[in-house]
Protein backbone atom coordinates (compact mmCIF):
# COMPACT_ATOMS: atom_id res chain seq x y z
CA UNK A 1 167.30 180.25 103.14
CA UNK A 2 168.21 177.28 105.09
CA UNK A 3 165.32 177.23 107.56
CA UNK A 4 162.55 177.70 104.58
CA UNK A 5 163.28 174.61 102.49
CA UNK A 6 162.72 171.58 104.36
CA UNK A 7 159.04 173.50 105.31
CA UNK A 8 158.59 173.95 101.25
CA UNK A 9 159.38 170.19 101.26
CA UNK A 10 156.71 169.42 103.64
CA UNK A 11 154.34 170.95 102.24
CA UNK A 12 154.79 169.89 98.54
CA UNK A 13 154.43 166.97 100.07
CA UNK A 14 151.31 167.11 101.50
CA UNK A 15 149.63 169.23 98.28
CA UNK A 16 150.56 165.85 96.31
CA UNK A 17 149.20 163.32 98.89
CA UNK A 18 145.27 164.73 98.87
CA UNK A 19 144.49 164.46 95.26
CA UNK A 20 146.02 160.35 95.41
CA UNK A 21 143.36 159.64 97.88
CA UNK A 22 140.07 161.62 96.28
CA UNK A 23 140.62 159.50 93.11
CA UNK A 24 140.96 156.44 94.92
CA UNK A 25 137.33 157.44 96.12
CA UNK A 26 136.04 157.66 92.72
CA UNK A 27 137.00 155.04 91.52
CA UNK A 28 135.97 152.92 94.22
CA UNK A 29 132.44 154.48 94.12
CA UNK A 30 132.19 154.52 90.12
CA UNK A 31 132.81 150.48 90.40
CA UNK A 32 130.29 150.21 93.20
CA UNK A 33 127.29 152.08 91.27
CA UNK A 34 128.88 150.00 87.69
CA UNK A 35 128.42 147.02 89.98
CA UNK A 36 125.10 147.78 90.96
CA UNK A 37 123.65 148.63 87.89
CA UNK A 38 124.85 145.38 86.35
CA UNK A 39 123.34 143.07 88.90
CA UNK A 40 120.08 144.86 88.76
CA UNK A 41 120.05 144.81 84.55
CA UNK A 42 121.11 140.93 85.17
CA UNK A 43 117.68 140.51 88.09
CA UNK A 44 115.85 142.36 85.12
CA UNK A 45 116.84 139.92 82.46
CA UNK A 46 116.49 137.07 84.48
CA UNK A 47 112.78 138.27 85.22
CA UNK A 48 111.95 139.19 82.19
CA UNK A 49 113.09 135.94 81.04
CA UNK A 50 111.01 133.83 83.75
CA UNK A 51 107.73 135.68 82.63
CA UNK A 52 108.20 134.89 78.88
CA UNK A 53 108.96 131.42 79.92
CA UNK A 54 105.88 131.24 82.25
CA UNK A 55 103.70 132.87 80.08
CA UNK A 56 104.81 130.40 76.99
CA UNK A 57 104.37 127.65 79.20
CA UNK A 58 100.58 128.98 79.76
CA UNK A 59 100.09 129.07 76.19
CA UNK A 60 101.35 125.64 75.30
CA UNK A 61 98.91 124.43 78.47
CA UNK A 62 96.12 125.88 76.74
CA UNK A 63 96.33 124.42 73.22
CA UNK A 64 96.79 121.03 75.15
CA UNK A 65 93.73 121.18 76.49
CA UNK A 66 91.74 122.97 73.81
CA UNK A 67 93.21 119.89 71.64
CA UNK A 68 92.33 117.64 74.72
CA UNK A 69 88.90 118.83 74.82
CA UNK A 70 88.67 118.52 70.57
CA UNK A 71 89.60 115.00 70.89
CA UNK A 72 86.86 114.12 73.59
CA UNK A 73 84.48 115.83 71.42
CA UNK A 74 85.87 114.22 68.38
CA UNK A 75 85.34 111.03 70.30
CA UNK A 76 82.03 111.43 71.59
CA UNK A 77 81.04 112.14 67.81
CA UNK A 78 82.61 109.07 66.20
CA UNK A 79 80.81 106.88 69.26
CA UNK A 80 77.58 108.76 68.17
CA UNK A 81 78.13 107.89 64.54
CA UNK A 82 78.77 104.60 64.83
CA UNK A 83 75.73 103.85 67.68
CA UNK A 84 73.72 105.23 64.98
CA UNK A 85 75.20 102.94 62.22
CA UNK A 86 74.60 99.74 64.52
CA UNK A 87 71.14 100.90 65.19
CA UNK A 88 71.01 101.17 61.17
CA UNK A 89 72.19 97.98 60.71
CA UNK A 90 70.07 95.87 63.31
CA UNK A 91 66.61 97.75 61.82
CA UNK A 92 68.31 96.56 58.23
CA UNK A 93 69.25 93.24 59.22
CA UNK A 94 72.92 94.11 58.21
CA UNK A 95 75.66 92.56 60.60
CA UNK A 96 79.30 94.93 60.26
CA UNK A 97 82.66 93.44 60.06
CA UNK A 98 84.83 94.33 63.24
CA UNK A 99 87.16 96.44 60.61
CA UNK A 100 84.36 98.21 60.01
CA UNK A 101 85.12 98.03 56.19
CA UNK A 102 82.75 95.21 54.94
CA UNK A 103 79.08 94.82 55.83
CA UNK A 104 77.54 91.59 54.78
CA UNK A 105 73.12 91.09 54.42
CA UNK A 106 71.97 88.94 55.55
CA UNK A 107 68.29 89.79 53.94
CA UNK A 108 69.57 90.68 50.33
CA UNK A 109 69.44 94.47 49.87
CA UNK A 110 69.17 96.20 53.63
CA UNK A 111 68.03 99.71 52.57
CA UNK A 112 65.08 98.13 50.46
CA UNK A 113 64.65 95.65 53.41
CA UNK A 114 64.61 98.86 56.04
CA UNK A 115 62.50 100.76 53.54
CA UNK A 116 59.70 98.26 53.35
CA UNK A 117 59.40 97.37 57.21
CA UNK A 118 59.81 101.31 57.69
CA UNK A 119 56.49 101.64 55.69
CA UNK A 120 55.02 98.65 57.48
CA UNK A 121 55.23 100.32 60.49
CA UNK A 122 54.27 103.19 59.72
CA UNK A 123 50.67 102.00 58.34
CA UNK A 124 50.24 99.93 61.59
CA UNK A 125 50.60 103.10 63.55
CA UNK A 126 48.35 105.12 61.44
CA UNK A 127 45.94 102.06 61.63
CA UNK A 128 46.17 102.29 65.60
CA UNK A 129 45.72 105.51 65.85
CA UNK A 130 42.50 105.23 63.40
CA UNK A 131 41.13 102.39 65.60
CA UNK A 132 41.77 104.37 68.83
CA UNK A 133 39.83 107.77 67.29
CA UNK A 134 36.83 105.65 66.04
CA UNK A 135 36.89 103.83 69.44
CA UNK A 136 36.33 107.30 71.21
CA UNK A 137 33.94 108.47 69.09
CA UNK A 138 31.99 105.18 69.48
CA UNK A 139 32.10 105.78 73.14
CA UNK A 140 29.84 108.13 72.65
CA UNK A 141 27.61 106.37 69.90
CA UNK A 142 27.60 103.03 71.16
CA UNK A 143 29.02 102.28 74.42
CA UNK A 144 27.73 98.91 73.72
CA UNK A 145 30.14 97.80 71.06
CA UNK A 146 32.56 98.53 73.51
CA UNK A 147 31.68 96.13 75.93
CA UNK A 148 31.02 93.69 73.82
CA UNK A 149 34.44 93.94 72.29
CA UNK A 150 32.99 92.89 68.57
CA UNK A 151 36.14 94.47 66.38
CA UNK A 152 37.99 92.19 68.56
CA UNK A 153 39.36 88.53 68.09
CA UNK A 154 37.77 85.37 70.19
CA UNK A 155 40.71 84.97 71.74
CA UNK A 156 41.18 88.90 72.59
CA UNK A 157 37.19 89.01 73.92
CA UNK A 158 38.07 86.59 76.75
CA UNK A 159 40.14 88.95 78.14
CA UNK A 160 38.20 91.96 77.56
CA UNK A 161 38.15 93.93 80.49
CA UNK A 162 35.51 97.41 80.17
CA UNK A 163 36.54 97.71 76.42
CA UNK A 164 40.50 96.89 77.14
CA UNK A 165 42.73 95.31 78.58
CA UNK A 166 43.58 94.67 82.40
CA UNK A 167 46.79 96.73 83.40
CA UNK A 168 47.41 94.66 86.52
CA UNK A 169 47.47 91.60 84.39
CA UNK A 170 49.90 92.83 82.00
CA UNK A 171 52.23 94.25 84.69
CA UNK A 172 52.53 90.76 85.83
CA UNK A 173 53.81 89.61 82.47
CA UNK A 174 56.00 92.37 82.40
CA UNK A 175 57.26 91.90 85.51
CA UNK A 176 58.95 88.14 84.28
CA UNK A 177 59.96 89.78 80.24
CA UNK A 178 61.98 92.16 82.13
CA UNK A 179 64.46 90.69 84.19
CA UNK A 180 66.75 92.03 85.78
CA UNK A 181 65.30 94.82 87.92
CA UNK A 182 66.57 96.77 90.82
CA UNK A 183 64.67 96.20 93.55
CA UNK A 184 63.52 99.95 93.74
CA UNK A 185 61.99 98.95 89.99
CA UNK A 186 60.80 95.63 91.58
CA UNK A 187 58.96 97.39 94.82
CA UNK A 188 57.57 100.60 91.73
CA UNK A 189 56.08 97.53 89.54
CA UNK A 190 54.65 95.70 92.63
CA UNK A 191 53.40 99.23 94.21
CA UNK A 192 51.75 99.79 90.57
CA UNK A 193 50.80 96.47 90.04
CA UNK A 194 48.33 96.83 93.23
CA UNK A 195 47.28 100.17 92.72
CA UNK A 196 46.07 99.36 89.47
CA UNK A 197 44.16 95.74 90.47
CA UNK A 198 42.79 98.00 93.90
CA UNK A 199 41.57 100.93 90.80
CA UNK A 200 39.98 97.96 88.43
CA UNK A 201 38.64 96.34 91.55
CA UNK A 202 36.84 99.68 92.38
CA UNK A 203 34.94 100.11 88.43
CA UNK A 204 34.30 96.06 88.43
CA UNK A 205 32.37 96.51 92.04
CA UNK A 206 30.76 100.11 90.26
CA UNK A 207 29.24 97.77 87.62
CA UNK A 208 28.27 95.41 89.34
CA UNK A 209 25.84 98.16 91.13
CA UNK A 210 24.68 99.61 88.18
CA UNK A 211 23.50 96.27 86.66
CA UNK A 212 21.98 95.57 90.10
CA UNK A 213 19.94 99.19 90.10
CA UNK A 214 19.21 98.53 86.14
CA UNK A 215 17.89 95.19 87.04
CA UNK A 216 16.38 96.97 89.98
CA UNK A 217 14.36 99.10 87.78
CA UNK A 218 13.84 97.22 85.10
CA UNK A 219 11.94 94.88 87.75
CA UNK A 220 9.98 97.29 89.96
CA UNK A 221 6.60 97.95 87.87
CA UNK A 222 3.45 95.77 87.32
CA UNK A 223 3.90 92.90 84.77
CA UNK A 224 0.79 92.56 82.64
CA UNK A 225 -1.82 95.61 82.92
CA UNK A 226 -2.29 97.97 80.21
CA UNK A 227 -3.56 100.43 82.32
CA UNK A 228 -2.10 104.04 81.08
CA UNK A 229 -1.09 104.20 84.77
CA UNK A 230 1.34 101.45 84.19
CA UNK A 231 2.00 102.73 80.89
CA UNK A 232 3.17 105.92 82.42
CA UNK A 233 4.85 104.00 85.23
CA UNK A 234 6.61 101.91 82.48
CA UNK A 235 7.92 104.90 80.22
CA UNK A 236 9.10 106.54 83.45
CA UNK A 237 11.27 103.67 84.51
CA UNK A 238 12.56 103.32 80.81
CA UNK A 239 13.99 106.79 81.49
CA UNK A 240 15.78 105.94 84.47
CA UNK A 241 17.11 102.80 82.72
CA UNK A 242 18.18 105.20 79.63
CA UNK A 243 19.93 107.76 82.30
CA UNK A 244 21.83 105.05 84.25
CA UNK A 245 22.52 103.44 80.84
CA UNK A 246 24.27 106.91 80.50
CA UNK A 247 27.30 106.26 83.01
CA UNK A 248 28.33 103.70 81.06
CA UNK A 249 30.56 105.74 78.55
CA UNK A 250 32.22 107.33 82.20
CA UNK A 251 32.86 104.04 83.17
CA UNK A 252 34.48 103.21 79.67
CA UNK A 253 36.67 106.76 80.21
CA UNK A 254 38.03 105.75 83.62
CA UNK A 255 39.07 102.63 82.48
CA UNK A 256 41.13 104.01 79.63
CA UNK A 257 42.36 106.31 81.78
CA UNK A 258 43.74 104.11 84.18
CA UNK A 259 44.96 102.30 81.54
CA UNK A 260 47.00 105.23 80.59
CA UNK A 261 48.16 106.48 83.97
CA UNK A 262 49.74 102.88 84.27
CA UNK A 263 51.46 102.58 81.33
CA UNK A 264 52.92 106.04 81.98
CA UNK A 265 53.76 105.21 85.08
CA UNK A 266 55.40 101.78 84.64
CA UNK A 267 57.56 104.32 81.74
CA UNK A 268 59.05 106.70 84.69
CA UNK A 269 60.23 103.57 87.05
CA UNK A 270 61.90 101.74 84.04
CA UNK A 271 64.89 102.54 81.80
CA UNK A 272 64.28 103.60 78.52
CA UNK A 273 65.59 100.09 77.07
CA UNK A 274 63.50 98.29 79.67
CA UNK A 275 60.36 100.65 78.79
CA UNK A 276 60.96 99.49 74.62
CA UNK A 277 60.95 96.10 75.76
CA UNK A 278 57.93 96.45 77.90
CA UNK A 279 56.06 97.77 74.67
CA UNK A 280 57.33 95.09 72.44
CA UNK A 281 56.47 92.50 74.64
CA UNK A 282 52.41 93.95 75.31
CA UNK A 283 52.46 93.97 71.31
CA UNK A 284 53.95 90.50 71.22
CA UNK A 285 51.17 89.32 73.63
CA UNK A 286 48.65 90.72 71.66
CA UNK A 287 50.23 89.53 68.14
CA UNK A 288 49.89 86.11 70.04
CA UNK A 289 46.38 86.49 71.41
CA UNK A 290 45.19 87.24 67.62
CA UNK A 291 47.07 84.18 66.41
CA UNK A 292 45.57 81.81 68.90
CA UNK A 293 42.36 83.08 67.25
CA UNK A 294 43.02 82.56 64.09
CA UNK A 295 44.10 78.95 64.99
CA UNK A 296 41.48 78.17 66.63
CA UNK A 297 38.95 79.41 64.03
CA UNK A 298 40.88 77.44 61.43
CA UNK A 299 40.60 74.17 63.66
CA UNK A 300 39.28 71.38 61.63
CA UNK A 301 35.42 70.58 63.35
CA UNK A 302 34.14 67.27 63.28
């Protein structure tokens, strides 16, 4: 009995110890994986967090600049409007307060006042464009009339060029009414300016030939006899006359059209604002041509 006891002591002992140290394990490892799982729902959080945030952040950018880009466009239509309401005013001879509030005539009622020079205008046109359709059908008729300039003032006829006007001379006016010019414009209205004079140099020298041939063969038969060989030679020189008479009314179309290429031309090297001014100021030359007539026909004659 004596020598079995301590052994049963032992090894209660040792039965006890064991099952201490596999708990310990555990709960070491069940903190661990607790640990882990809560730092990895605290990195999910957090990133879940930093996406809403980003993605918020992308939606506030966006309706700043859809509102940025309303506000331009909001801006670009009030500048609009009130371009157009200056534009309004100038035609009506209305000048606008700077608070925009009051507008003050200065020609009694501005939308009558707009209404009537509208009107104005718009016969004048119509009348030009009459003038211009009866003067190419009386190219045709009477190529004549054109050269003679008869529907045209005194003052208007001494500067009648082949049923017009010169387009090198009135790119020289031009070239002082519009100032200033780049000098790219400056060197396009020069270049222009002596293409045109070279192109009207050209038809004056082709008319000058055809009145020398006309004379020519106006001049060539027998003055005098009645013979009906001279009679025949007569009528057949009549007919050459009448046929180089003929290239007259192509004479008359190449001048037009070189008025036309010019004016067209001078309107792609200017800006539009310097190409309205151009225009006013050839009507304003014209307006003043007429006028010198009209004084000058009124002059009192001794």
């Amino acid at each position: 009995m004596a020598d079995t006891s301590p052994r049963t002591d032992v090894s209660t002992d040792d039965d006890t110890d064991h099952p201490d140290l596999g708990s310990e394990g555990a709960l070491v490892n069940t903190a661990a994986s607790d640990s882990s799982d809560r730092s990895k729902g605290k990195m999910d959080q957090k990133t879940l967090r930093r996406l809403a945030q980003n993605r918020e952040a992308a939606r506030k950018s966006r309706l700043r600049k859809k509102a940025y880009v309303q506000q331009l466009e909001n801006s670009r239509l009030k500048l609009t409007q009130l371009e157009q309401e200056l534009q309004r005013a100038r035609q009506q001879g209305v000048f606008i307060s700077g608070t925009g509030d009051q507008a003050h005539s200065t020609g009694g009622n501005g939308a009558l006042a707009f209404d009537a020079e509208h009107s104005r205008w718009l016969e004048e046109k119509n009348k030009q464009m009459n003038e211009l359709r009866i003067k190419s059908n009386a190219a045709k008729n009477d190529v004549f009339h054109l050269l003679s300039g008869m529907w045209k003032t005194p003052a208007e006829r001494c500067f009648l060029w082949l049923g017009g006007f010169r387009s090198s001379e009135l790119l020289k006016l031009l070239a002082n009414q519009l100032e200033p010019m780049t000098e790219r414009q400056l060197m396009g209205i020069n270049n222009l300016q002596q293409t045109s004079q070279q192109a009207e140099d050209a038809l004056s020298q082709g008319m000058e030939s055809l009145q020398q041939s006309l004379a020519d063969t106006l001049s060539s038969g027998t003055l005098g006899s009645s013979s009906s060989g001279n009679v025949a030679s007569y009528m057949g020189q009549m007919a050459m006359a009448m046929g180089k008479l003929g290239t007259l009314e192509g004479f008359i179309r190449q001048a037009d059209n070189l008025r036309l290429q010019t004016l067209q031309q001078m309107i792609r090297v200017l800006t539009t604002r310097q190409s309205a001014r151009a225009l006013l100021a050839i009507h304003d030359y014209f307006s003043r041509l007429r006028a010198l007539s009209s004084l000058w026909l009124a002059r009192p004659r001794e």
